[in-house]
Each structure stands twice: as C-alpha cells, then as structure tokens.
C-alpha atoms as a PDB file:
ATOM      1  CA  UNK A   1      92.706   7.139-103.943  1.00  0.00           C
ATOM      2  CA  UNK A   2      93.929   7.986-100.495  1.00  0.00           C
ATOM      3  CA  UNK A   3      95.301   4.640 -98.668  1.00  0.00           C
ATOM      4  CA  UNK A   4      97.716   4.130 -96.028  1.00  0.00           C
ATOM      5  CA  UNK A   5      98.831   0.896 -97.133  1.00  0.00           C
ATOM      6  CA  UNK A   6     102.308   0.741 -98.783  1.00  0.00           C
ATOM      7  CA  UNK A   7     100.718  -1.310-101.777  1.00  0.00           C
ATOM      8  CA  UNK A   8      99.099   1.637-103.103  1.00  0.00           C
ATOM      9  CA  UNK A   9     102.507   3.616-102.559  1.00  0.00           C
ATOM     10  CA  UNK A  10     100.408   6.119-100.330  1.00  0.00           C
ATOM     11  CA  UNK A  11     103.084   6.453 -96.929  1.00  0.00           C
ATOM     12  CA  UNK A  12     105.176   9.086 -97.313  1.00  0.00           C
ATOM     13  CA  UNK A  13     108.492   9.779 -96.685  1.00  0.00           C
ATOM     14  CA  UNK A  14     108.874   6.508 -98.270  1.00  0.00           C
ATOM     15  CA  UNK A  15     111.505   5.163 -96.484  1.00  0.00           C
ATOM     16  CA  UNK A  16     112.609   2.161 -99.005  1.00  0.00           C
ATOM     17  CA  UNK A  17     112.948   5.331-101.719  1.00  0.00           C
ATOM     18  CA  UNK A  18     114.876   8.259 -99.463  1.00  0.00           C
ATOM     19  CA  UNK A  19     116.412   6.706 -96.684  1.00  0.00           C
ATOM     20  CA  UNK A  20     117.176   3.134 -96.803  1.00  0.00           C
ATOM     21  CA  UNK A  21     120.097   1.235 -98.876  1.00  0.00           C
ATOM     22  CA  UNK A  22     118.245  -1.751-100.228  1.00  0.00           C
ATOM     23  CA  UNK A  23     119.265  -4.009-103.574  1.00  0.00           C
ATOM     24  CA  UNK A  24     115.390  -3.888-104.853  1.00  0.00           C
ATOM     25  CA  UNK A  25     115.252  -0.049-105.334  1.00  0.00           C
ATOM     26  CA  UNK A  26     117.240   1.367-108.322  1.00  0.00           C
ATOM     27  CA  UNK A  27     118.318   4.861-108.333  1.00  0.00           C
ATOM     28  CA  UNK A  28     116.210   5.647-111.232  1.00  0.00           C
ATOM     29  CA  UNK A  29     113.121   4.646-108.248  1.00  0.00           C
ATOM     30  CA  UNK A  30     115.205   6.711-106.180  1.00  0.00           C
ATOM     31  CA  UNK A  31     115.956   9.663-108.598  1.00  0.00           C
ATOM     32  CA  UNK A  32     112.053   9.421-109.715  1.00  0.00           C
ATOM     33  CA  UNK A  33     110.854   9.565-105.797  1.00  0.00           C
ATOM     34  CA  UNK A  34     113.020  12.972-105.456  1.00  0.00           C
ATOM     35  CA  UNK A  35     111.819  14.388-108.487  1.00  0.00           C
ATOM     36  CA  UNK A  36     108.232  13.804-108.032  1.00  0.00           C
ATOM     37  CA  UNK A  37     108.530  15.931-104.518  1.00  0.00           C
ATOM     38  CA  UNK A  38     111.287  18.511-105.672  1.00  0.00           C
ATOM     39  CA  UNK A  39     114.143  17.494-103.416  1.00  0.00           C
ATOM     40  CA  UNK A  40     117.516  19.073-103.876  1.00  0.00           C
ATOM     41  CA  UNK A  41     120.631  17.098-102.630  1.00  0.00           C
ATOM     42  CA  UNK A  42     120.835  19.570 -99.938  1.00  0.00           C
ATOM     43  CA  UNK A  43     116.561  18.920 -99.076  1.00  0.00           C
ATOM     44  CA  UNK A  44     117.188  15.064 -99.440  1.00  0.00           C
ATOM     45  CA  UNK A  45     120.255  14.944 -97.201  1.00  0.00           C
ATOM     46  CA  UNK A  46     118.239  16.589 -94.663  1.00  0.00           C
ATOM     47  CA  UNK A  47     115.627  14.672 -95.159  1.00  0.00           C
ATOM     48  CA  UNK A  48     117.684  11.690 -94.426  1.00  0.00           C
ATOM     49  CA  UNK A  49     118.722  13.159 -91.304  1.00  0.00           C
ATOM     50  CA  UNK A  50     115.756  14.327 -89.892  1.00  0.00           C
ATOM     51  CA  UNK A  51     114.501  10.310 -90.452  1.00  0.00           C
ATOM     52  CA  UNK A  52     117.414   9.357 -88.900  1.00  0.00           C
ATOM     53  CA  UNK A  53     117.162  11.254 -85.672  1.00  0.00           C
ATOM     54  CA  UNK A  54     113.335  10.239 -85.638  1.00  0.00           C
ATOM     55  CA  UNK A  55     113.556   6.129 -86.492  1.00  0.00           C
ATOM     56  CA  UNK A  56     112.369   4.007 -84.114  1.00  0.00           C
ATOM     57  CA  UNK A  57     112.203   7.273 -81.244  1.00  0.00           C
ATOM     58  CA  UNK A  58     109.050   8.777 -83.153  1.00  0.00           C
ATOM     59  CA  UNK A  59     108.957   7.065 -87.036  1.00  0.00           C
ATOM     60  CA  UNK A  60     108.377   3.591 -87.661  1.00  0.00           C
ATOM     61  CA  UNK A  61     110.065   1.475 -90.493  1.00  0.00           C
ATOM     62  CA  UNK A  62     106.897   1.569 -91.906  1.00  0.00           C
ATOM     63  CA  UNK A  63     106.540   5.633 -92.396  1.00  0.00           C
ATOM     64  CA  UNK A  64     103.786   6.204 -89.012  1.00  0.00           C
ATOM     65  CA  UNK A  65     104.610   8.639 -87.203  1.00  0.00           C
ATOM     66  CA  UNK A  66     103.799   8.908 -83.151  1.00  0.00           C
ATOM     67  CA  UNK A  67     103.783  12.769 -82.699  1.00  0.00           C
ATOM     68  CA  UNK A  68     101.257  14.600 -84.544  1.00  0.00           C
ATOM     69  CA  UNK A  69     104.164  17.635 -84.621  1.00  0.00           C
ATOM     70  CA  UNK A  70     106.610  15.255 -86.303  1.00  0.00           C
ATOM     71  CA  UNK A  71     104.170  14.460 -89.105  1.00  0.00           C
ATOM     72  CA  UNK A  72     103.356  18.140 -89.140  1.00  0.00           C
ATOM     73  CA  UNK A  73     106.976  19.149 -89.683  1.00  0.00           C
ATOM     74  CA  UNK A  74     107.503  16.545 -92.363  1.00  0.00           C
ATOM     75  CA  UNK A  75     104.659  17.034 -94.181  1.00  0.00           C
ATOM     76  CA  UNK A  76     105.643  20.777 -94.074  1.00  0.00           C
ATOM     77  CA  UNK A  77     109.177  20.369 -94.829  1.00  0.00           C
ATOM     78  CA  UNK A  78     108.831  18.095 -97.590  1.00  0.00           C
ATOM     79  CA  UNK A  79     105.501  16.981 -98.709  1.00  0.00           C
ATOM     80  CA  UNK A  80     102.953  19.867 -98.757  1.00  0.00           C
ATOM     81  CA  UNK A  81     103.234  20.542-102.180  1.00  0.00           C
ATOM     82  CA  UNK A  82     102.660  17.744-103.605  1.00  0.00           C
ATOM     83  CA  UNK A  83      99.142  15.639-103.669  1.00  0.00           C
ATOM     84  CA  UNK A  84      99.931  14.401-100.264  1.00  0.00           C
ATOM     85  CA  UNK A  85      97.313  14.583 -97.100  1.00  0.00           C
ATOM     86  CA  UNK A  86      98.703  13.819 -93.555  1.00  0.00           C
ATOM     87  CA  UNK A  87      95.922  11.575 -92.348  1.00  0.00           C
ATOM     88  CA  UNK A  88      94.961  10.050 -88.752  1.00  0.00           C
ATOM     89  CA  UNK A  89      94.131   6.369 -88.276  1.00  0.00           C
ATOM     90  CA  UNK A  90      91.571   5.355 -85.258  1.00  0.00           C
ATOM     91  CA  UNK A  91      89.530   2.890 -84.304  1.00  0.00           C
ATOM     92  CA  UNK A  92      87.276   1.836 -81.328  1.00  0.00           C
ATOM     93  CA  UNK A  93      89.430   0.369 -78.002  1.00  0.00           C
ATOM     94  CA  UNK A  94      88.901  -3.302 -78.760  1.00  0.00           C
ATOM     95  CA  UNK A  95      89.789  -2.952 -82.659  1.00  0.00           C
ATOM     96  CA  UNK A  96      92.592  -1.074 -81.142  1.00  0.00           C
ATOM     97  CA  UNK A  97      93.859  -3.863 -79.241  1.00  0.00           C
ATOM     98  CA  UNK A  98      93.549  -5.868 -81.708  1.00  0.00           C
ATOM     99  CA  UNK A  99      96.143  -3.631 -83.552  1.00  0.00           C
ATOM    100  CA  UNK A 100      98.254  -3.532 -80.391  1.00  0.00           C
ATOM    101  CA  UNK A 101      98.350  -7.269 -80.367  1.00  0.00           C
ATOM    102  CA  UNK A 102      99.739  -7.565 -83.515  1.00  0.00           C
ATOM    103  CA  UNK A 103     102.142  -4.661 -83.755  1.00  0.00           C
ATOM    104  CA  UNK A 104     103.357  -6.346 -80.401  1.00  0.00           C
ATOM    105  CA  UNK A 105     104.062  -9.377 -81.983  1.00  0.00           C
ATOM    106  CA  UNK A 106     106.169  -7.561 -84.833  1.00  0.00           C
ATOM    107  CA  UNK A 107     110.215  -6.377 -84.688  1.00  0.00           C
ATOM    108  CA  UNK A 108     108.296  -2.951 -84.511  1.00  0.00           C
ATOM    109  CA  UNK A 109     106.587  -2.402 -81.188  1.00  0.00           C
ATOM    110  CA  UNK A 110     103.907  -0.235 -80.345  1.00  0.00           C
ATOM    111  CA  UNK A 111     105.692   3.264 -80.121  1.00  0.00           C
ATOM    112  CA  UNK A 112     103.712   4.375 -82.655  1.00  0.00           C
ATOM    113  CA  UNK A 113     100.745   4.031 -81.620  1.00  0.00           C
ATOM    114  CA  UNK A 114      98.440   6.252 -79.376  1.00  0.00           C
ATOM    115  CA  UNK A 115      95.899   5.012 -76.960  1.00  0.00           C
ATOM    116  CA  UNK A 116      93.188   6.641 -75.689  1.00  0.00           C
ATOM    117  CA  UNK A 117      92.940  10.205 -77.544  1.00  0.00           C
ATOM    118  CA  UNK A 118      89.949  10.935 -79.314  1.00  0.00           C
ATOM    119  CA  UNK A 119      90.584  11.386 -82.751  1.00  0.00           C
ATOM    120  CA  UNK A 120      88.831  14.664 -83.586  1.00  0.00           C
ATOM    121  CA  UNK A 121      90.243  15.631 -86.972  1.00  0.00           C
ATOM    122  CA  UNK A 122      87.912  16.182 -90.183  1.00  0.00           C
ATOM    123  CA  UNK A 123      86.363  12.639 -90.844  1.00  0.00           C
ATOM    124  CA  UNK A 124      87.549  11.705 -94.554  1.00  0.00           C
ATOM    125  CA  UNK A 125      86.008   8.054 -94.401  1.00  0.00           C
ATOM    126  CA  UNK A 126      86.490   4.423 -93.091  1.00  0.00           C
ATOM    127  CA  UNK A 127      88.743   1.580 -93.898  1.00  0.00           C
ATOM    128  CA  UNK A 128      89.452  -1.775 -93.231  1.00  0.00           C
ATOM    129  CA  UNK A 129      93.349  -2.762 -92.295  1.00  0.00           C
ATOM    130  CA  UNK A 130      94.914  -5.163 -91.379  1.00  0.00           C
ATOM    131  CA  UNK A 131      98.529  -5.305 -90.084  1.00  0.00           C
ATOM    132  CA  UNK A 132     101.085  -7.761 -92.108  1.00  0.00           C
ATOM    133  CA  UNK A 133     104.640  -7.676 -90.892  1.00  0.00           C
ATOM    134  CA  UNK A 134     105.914  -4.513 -91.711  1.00  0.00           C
ATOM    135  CA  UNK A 135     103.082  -2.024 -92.908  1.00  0.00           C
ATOM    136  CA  UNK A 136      98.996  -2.108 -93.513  1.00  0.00           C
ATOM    137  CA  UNK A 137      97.653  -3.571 -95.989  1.00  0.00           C
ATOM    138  CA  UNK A 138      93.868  -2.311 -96.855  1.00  0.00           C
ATOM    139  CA  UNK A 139      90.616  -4.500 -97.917  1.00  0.00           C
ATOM    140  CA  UNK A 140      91.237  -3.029-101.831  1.00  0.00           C
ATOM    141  CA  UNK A 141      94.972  -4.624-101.845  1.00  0.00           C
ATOM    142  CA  UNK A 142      93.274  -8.329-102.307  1.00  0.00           C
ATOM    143  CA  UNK A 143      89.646  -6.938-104.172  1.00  0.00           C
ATOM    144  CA  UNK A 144      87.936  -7.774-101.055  1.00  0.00           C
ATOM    145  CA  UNK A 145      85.522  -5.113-101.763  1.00  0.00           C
ATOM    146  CA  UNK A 146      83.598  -7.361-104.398  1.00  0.00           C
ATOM    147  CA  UNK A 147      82.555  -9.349-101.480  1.00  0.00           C
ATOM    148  CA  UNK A 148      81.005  -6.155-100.044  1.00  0.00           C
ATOM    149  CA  UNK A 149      77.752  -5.081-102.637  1.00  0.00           C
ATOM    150  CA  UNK A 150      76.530  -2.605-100.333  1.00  0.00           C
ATOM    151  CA  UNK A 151      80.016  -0.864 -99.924  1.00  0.00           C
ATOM    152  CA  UNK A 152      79.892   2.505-101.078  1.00  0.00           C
ATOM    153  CA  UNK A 153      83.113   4.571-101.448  1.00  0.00           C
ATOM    154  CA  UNK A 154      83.338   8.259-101.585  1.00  0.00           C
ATOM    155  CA  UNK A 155      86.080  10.212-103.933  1.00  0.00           C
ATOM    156  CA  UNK A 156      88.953   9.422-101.668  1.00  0.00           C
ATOM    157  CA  UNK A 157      88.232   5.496-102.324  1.00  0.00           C
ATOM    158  CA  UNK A 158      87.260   5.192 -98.845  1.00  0.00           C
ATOM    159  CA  UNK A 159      84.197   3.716 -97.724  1.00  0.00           C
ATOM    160  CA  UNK A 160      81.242   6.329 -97.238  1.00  0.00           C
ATOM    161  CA  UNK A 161      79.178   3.444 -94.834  1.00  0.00           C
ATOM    162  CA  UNK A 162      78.511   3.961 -91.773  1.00  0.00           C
ATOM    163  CA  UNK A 163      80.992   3.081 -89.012  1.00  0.00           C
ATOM    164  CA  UNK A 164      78.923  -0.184 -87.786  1.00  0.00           C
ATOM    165  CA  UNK A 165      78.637  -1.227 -90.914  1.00  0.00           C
ATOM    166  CA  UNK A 166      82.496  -0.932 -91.834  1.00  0.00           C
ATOM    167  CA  UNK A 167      82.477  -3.216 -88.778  1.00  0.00           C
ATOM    168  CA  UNK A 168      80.394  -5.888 -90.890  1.00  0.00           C
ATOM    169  CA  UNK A 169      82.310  -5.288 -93.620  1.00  0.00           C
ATOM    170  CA  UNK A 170      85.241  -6.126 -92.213  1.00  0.00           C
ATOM    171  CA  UNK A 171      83.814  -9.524 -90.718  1.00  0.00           C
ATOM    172  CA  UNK A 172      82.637 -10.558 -93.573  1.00  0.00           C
ATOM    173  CA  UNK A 173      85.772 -10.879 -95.062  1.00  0.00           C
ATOM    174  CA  UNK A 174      87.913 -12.290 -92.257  1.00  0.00           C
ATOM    175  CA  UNK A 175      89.856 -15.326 -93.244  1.00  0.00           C
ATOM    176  CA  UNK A 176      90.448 -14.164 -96.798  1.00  0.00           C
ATOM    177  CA  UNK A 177      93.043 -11.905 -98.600  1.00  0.00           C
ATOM    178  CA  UNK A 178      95.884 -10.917 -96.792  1.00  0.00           C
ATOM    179  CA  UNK A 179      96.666 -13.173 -93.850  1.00  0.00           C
ATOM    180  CA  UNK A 180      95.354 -10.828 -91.248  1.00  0.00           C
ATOM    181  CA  UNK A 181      92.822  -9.512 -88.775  1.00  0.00           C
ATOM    182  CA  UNK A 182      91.048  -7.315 -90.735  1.00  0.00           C
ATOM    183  CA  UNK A 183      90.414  -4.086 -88.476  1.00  0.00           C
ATOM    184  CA  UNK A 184      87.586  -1.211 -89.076  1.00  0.00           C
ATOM    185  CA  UNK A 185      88.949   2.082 -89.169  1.00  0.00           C
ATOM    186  CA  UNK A 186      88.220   5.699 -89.082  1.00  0.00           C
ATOM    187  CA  UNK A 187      89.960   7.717 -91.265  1.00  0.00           C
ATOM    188  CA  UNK A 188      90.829  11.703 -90.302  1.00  0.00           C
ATOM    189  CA  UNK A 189      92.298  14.997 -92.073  1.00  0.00           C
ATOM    190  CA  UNK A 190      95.070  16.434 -90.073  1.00  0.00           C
ATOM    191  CA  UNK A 191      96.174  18.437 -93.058  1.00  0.00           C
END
C-alpha cells in the first residue's frame, strides 16, 4: 500500500526514527529504522545533517519536501533501494486552498507547499487527505472506505475512480473519522 499518511508509516526520512530525540521512540525503533534502509553511522550522521540544513528551509516536520531536487537527492542518497517511491501530491485550486487554510493554521506554515504548477508526473491514483496537526492522515486510517461501495482501489491501495468521483467520495464522508476536511487528491510518480 502506498500512503502518505504517517499512520501507515509511508513518509520517509522518518523524522521521529533518524533525526529527532523523542522519549516514545526506543533505539531498538531507531536501530530497526537504520537497518531496514542500510545506514552506516557515517550514512545516518549525514543523514541527520542533510535534515538539519533542510528543516523548516525546504523539509517539513512532517517529512514533505518543497523542492522536487531535495526529494530527489534524498530519495537517492538514502532511500532508492529500498521499496520506497517519491510521490507528488495535487489537487484542484480550491481543494488546494483548502489545504492552504489549514496548513496556515498549523505551527508549520505553508513552505511546503507549491501553488500553481501542474503536476505532470505518471498518475499512480487518487486519495482522500485530510490535514491533522502535524501530518495527513488518509480516508483508510479511520475505514472510511466501507462507506464508499463503489470505491475501487488499484494495487497501490489507491483509488482507481475517476477524479470527480474521488470528489464524491470524499463528501460523502465529511464529518466522520479524523477531525478534518477531507481533501481529493491526485496522486503522481516522481520516481
């Protein structure tokens, strides 16, 4: 299943696991994360670094990156070997705002997000999102699909519906799961 909602564990770096110090991740989480991807000390230190120098300036808290070429270089760097796929989110202008509105509203901000580029890369499916304090959280974190019986889902676990009707979809189930705006999105390969 590709998601890029933290509850499936799908954002990578993961920034909880390889970069911040937090009491709720062990070092066996830790230890685990760097072993899945093959990180040295020597990668993982500059790893750390590199997130560092890019927090906040190009890399939100949450793992989104603003520049395409940052994503590009970490995904290079660090994650290409691995079952990992560097992924564009879009959306049409007003579900956009909509996502501006609430990102603005967050310790966040908008720098990572990009208005007004078409998003041209290799269509992979839609989603539905919504944005909950510090990451995305997808329709399939709450089961909100059952609600959906003409939902079909293609072998990323992505809906295979047509745009306008991932727009139905998605208010249909405003108001439950997640506390939310649930927003249709388009889902792209970059990698």
């Amino acid at each position: 299943m590709l998601s890029v909602s933290e509850c499936f564990g799908g954002i990578h770096p993961r920034l909880d696991t390889c970069f911040f110090q937090n009491d709720y991740i062990g070092q066996e989480e830790r230890d685990a994360y760097r072993k899945r991807w093959g990180f040295s000390d020597e990668k993982n230190l500059e790893m750390e670094k590199e997130i560092g120098g890019l927090l906040e300036k190009g890399l939100a808290e949450d793992g989104r990156f603003q520049r395409l070429s940052d994503a590009r270089h970490f995904y290079d760097s660090y994650f290409s070997k691995g079952n990992c796929i560097l992924v564009s989110v879009s959306t049409r202008e007003k579900y956009f705002d909509i996502l501006k509105d609430e990102l603005m509203s967050e310790r966040l901000g908008t720098n990572c997000l990009v208005s007004g580029v078409a998003d041209e890369n290799e269509i992979l499916g839609f989603d539905i999102l919504g944005w909950d304090i510090d990451y995305f959280h997808t329709f399939l974190c709450n089961r909100l699909q059952e609600m959906l019986p003409s939902a079909k889902f293609n072998s990323y676990g992505l809906l295979e519906n047509t745009f306008e009707e991932t727009v139905a979809f998605s208010a249909q189930i405003q108001g439950y799961g997640e506390p939310v705006l649930w927003v249709p999105c388009r889902i792209g390969k970059c990698v």
